[in-house]
Protein backbone atom coordinates (compact mmCIF):
# COMPACT_ATOMS: atom_id res chain seq x y z
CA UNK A 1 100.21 64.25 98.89
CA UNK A 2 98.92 60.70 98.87
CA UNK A 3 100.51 58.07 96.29
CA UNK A 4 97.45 57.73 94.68
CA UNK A 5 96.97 61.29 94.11
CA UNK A 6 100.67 62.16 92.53
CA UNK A 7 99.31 59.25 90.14
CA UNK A 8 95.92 60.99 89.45
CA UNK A 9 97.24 64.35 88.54
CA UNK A 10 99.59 63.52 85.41
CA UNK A 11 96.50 61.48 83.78
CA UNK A 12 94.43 64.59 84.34
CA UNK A 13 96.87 66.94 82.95
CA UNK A 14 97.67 64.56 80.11
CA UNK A 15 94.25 66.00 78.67
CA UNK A 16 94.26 69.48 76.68
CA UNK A 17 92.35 71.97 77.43
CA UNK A 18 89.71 71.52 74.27
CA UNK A 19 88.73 68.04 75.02
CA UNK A 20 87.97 68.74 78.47
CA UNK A 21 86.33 71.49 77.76
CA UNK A 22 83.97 70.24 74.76
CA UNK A 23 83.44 66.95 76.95
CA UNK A 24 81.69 69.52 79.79
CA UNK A 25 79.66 71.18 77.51
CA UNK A 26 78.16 67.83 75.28
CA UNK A 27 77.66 66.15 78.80
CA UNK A 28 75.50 69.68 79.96
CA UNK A 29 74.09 69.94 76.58
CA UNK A 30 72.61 66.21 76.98
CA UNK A 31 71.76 66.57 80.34
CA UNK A 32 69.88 69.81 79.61
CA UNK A 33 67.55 68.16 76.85
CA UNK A 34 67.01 64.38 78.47
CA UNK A 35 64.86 66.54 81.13
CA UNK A 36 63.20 68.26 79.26
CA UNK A 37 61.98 65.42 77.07
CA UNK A 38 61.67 63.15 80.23
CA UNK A 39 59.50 65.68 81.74
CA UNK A 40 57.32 65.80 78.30
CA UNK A 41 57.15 62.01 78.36
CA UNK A 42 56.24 61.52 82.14
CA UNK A 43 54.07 64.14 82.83
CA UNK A 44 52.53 65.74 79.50
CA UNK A 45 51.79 62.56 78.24
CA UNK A 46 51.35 61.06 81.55
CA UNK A 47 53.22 57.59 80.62
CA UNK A 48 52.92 55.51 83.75
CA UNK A 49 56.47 53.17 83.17
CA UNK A 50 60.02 54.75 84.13
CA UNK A 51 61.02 51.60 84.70
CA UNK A 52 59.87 51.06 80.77
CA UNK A 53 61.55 54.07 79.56
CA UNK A 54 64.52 53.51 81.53
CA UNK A 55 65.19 49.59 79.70
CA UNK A 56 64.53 51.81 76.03
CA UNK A 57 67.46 53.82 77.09
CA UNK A 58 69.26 50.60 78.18
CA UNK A 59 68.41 48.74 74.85
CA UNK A 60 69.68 51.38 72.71
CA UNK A 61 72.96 51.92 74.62
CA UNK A 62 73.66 47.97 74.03
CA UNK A 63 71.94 48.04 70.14
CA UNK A 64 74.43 51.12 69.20
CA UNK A 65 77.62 50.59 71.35
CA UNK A 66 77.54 46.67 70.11
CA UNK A 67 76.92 47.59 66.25
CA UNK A 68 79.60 50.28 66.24
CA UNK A 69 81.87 47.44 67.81
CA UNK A 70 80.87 45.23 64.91
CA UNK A 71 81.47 48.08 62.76
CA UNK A 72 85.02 48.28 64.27
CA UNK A 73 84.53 51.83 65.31
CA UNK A 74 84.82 51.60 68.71
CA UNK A 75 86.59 48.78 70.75
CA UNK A 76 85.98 46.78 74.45
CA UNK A 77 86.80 43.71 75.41
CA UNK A 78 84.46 40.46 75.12
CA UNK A 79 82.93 38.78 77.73
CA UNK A 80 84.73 36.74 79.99
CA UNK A 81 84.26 35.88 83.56
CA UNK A 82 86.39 38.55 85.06
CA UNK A 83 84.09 41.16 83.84
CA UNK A 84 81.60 41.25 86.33
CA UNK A 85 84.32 41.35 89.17
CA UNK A 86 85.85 44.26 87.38
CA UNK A 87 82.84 46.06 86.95
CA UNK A 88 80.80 45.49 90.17
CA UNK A 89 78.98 48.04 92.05
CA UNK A 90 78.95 49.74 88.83
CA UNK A 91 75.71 48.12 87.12
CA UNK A 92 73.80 48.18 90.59
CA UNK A 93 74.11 51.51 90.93
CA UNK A 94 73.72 52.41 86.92
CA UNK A 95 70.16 50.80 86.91
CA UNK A 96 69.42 52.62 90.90
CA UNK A 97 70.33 56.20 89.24
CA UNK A 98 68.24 55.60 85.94
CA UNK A 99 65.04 54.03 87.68
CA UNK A 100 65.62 56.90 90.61
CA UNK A 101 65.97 60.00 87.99
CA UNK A 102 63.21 58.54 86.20
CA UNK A 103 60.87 58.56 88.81
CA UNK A 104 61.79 61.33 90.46
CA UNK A 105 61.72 64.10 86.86
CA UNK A 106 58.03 62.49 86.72
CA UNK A 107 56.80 63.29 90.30
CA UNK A 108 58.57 67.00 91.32
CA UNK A 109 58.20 70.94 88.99
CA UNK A 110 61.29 71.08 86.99
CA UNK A 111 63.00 73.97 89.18
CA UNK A 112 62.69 71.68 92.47
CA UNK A 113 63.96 68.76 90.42
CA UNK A 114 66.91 70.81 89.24
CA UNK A 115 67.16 71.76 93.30
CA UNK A 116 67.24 68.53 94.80
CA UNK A 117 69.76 67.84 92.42
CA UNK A 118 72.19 69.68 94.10
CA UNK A 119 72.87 67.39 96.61
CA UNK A 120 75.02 65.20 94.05
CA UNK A 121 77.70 67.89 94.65
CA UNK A 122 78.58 67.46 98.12
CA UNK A 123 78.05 63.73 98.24
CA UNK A 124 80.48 63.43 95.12
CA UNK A 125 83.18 65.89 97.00
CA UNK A 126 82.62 63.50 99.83
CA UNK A 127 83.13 59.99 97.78
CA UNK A 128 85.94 61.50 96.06
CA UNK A 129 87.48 62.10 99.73
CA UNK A 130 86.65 58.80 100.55
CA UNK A 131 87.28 56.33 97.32
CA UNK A 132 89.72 58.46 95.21
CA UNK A 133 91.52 60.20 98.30
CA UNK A 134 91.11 63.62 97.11
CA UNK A 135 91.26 66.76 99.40
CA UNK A 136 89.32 70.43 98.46
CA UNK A 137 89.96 73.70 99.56
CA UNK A 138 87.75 75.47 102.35
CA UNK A 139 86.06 77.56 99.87
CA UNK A 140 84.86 74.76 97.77
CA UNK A 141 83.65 73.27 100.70
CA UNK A 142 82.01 77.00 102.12
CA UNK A 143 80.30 76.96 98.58
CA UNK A 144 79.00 73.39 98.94
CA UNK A 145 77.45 74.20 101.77
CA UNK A 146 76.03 77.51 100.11
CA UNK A 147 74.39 75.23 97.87
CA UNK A 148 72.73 72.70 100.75
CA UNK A 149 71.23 75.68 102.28
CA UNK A 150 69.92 77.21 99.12
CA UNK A 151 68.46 73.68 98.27
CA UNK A 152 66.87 73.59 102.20
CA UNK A 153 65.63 77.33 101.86
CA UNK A 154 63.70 76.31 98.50
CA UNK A 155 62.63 72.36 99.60
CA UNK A 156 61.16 73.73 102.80
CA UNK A 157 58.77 76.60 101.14
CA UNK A 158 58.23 73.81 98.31
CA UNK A 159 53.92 74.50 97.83
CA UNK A 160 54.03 71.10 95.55
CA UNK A 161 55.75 69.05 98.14
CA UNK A 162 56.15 65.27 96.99
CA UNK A 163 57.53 62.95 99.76
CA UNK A 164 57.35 60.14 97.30
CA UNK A 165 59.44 62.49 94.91
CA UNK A 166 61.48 64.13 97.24
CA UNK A 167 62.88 60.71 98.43
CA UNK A 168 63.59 59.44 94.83
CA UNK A 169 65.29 62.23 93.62
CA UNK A 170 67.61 61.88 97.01
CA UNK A 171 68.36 58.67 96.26
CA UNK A 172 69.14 60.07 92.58
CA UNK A 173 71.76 61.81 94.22
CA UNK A 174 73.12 59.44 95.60
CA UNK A 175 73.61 57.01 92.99
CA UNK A 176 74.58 59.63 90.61
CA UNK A 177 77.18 60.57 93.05
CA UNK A 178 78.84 56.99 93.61
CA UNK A 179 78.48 56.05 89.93
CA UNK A 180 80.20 58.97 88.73
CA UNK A 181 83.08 57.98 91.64
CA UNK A 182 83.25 54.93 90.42
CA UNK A 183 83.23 55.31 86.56
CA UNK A 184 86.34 57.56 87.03
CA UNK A 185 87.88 54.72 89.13
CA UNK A 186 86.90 51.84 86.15
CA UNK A 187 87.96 53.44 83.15
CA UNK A 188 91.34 52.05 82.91
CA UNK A 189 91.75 51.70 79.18
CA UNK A 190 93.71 48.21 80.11
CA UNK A 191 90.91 46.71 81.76
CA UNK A 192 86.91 47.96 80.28
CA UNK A 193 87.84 51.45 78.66
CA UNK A 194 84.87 53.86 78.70
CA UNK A 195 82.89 51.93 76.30
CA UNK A 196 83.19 48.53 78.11
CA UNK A 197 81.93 50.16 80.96
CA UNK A 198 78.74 51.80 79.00
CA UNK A 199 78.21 48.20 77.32
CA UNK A 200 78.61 46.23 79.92
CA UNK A 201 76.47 48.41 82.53
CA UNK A 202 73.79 47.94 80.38
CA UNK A 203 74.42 44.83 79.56
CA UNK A 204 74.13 43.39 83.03
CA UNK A 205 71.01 45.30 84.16
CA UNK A 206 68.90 45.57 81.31
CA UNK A 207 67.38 41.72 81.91
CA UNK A 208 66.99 42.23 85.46
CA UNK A 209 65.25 45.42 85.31
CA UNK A 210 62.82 43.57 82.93
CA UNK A 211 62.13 41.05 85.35
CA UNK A 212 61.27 44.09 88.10
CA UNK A 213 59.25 45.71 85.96
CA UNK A 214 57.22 42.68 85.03
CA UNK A 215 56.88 41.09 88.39
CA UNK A 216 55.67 44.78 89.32
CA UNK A 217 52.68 44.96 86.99
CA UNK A 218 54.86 48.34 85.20
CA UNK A 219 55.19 46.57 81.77
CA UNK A 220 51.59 45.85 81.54
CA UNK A 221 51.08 49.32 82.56
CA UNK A 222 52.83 50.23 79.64
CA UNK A 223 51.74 48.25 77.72
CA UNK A 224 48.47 49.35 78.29
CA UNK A 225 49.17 53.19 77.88
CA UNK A 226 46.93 54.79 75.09
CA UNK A 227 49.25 57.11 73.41
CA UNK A 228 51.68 54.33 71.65
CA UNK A 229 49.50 55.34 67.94
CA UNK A 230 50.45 59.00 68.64
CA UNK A 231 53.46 59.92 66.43
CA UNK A 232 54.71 62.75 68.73
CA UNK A 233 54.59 60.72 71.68
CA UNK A 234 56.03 57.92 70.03
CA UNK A 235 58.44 60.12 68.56
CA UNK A 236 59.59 61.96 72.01
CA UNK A 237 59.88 58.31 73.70
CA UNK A 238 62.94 57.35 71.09
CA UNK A 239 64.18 60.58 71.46
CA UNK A 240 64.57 60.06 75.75
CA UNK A 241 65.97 56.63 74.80
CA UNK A 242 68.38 57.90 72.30
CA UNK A 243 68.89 60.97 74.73
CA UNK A 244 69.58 58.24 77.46
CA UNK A 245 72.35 56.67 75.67
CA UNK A 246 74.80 60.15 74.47
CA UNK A 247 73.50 61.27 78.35
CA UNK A 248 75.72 57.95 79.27
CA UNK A 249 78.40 58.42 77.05
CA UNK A 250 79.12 62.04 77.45
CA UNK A 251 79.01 61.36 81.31
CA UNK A 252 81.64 58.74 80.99
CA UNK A 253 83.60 61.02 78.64
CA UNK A 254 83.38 63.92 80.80
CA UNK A 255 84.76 62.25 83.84
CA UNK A 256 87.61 60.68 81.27
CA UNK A 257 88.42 63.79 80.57
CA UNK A 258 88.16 65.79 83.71
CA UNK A 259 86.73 63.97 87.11
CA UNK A 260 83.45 62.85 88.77
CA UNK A 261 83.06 66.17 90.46
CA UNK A 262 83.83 68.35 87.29
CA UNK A 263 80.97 66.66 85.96
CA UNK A 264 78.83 67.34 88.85
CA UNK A 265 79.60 71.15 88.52
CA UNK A 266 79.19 70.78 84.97
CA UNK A 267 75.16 69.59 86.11
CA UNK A 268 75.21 72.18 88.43
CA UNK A 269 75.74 74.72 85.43
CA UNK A 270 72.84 73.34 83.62
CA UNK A 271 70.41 73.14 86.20
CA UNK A 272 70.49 77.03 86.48
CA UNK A 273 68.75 76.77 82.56
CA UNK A 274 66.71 74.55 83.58
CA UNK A 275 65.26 75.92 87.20
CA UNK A 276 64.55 79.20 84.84
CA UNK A 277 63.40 77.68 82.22
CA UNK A 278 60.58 75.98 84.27
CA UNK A 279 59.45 79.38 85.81
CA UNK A 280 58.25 80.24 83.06
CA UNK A 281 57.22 77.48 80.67
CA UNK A 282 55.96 73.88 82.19
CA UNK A 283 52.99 75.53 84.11
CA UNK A 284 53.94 73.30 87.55
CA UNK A 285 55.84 75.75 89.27
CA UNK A 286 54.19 77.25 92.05
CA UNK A 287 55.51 80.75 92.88
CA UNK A 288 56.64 81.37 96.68
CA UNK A 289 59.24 84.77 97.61
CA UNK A 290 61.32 81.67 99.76
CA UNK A 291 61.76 79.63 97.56
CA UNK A 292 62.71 81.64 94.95
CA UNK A 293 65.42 83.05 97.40
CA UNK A 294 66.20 79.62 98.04
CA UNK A 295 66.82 78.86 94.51
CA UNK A 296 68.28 82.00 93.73
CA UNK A 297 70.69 80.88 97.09
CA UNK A 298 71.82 77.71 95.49
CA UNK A 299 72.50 78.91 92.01
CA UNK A 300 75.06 81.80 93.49
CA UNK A 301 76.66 78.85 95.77
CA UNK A 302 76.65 76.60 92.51
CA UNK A 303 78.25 79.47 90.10
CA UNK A 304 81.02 80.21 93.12
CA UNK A 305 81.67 76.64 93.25
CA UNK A 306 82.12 76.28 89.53
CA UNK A 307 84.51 79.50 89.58
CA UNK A 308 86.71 78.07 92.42
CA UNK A 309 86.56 74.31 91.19
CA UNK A 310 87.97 76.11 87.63
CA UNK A 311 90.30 78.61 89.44
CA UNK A 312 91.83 76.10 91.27
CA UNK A 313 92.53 73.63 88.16
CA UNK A 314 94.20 76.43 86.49
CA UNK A 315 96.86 76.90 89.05
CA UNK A 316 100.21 75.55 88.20
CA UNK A 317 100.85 72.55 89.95
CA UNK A 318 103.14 72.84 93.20
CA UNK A 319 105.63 70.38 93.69
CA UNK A 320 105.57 67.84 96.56
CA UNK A 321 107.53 67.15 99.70
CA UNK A 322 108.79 64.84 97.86
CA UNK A 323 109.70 66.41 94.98
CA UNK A 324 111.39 69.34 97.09
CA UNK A 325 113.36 66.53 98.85
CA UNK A 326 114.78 65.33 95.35
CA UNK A 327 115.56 69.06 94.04
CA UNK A 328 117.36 69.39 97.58
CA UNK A 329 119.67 66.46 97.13
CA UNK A 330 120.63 67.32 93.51
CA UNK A 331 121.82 71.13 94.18
């Protein structure tokens, strides 16, 4: 076992089993309803700006996070030039996986959304080989794979196919995947702490992604959108941006708590809800026998890779070469 590793596994054990466990199931429970009102605002009301919607979610994480700090109920650091070096890639890829998901929950049916999604499980097992030196049995991997066929089975038949959508929702997965990685790696509580790296994130990216979305003609386009003297639209768009924010914070808390690819599993969980869900209410699913195998595929390979991933942490921890080495020269 790999230095880094013996260090990794205390810190995750430090945590009792109730905290983890709560943490997974407010991060699935806000995950679960930002889609759904997402979807409502994108497509039922047809607003044009994820960009727009995205910088809401932004401005409330920094508005709430900075007032409770004020309020001396939560604490991070203040500024000072060594932030940005201990944060960075984080805010690039924050601000690629909000604009991304945006887009993406706007242009796809909810149960393709949900399969694409997938895809953040392998390429989190895969970062978490690569950044955090981490190595997984061969039946999580068999059951990864389960789930990349599924999603391929599904895709392929897809009647609504959206290459525009397809390819954001890919690149979703991708910078869900790396941020997740990466938030684990950044949450020392002696350098950001999990709400320095939610402020902060924000923080950075929220001006910027102004700048795109003016330069791009999306703020005007939001501007312009008809619906803004409609209380239940206005209504559902502070709910996505308040959504946005605890959909941040219980993601950081859930990797705190357990790791990057718990929390993937934990998405994997509640996409089964939602790929049902959108069979039946929505109206833009478009029934096909493959790819409801497909998706049927993929939710079996995601529940066996939730049951192994959970088997596996329950095990009693076997000592090292290491360890065996010291016990030897003591008897």
């Amino acid at each position: 076992m790999s230095a880094r590793q013996t260090e990794e596994a205390p810190a995750a054990a430090a945590h009792p089993p109730l905290p983890r466990l709560l943490s997974a199931f407010f991060y699935g429970t806000c995950s679960f309803l930002i889609v759904l009102v997402n979807k409502t605002v994108l497509t039922t009301y047809s607003f044009p700006s994820p960009m727009v919607l995205g910088i809401g979610q932004m401005a409330t994480t920094i508005l709430i996070l900075y007032v409770s700090k004020l309020n001396r109920i939560i604490h991070y650091p203040d500024f000072d030039k060594s932030i940005p070096v201990k944060l960075f890639p984080l805010p690039l890829l924050y601000v690629g996986n909000h604009i991304s998901g945006l887009s993406s929950t706007s242009k796809l049916s909810l149960p393709m959304f949900t399969v694409l999604r997938k895809f953040t499980i392998p390429l989190t097992l895969l970062l978490e080989i690569i950044i955090l030196g981490k190595r997984y049995s061969l039946g999580i991997i068999a059951s990864v794979f389960a789930i990349i066929l599924g999603a391929f089975i599904a895709a392929g038949s897809d009647l609504s196919f959206n290459l525009e959508g397809y390819t954001f929702v890919l690149l979703n997965d991708i910078f869900t995947a790396a941020n997740g990685v990466y938030t684990k790696q950044k949450m020392d509580p002696k350098a950001l702490g999990k709400y320095g790296v939610l402020f902060y994130n924000a923080y950075f990216m929220v001006i910027p992604t102004m700048i795109i979305s003016f330069s791009t003609g999306d703020l005007q386009q939001a501007t312009d959108f008809k619906h803004w003297t409609n209380f239940l639209f206005l209504f559902q768009f502070l709910l996505s941006c308040f959504l946005g924010f605890l959909l941040m914070y219980s993601t950081v808390l859930c990797s705190h708590y357990n790791s990057a690819l718990t929390t993937s599993v934990v998405g994997a969980i509640k996409n089964i809800s939602i790929a049902y869900i959108g069979m039946l209410v929505g109206g833009d699913y478009i029934f096909s026998l493959l790819n409801f195998i497909g998706l049927n595929i993929c939710m079996a390979g995601g529940l066996r890779y939730s049951f192994l991933t959970l088997r596996e942490h329950s095990k009693p921890k076997q000592p090292t070469d290491e360890e065996n080495t010291h016990l030897d020269s003591k008897s």
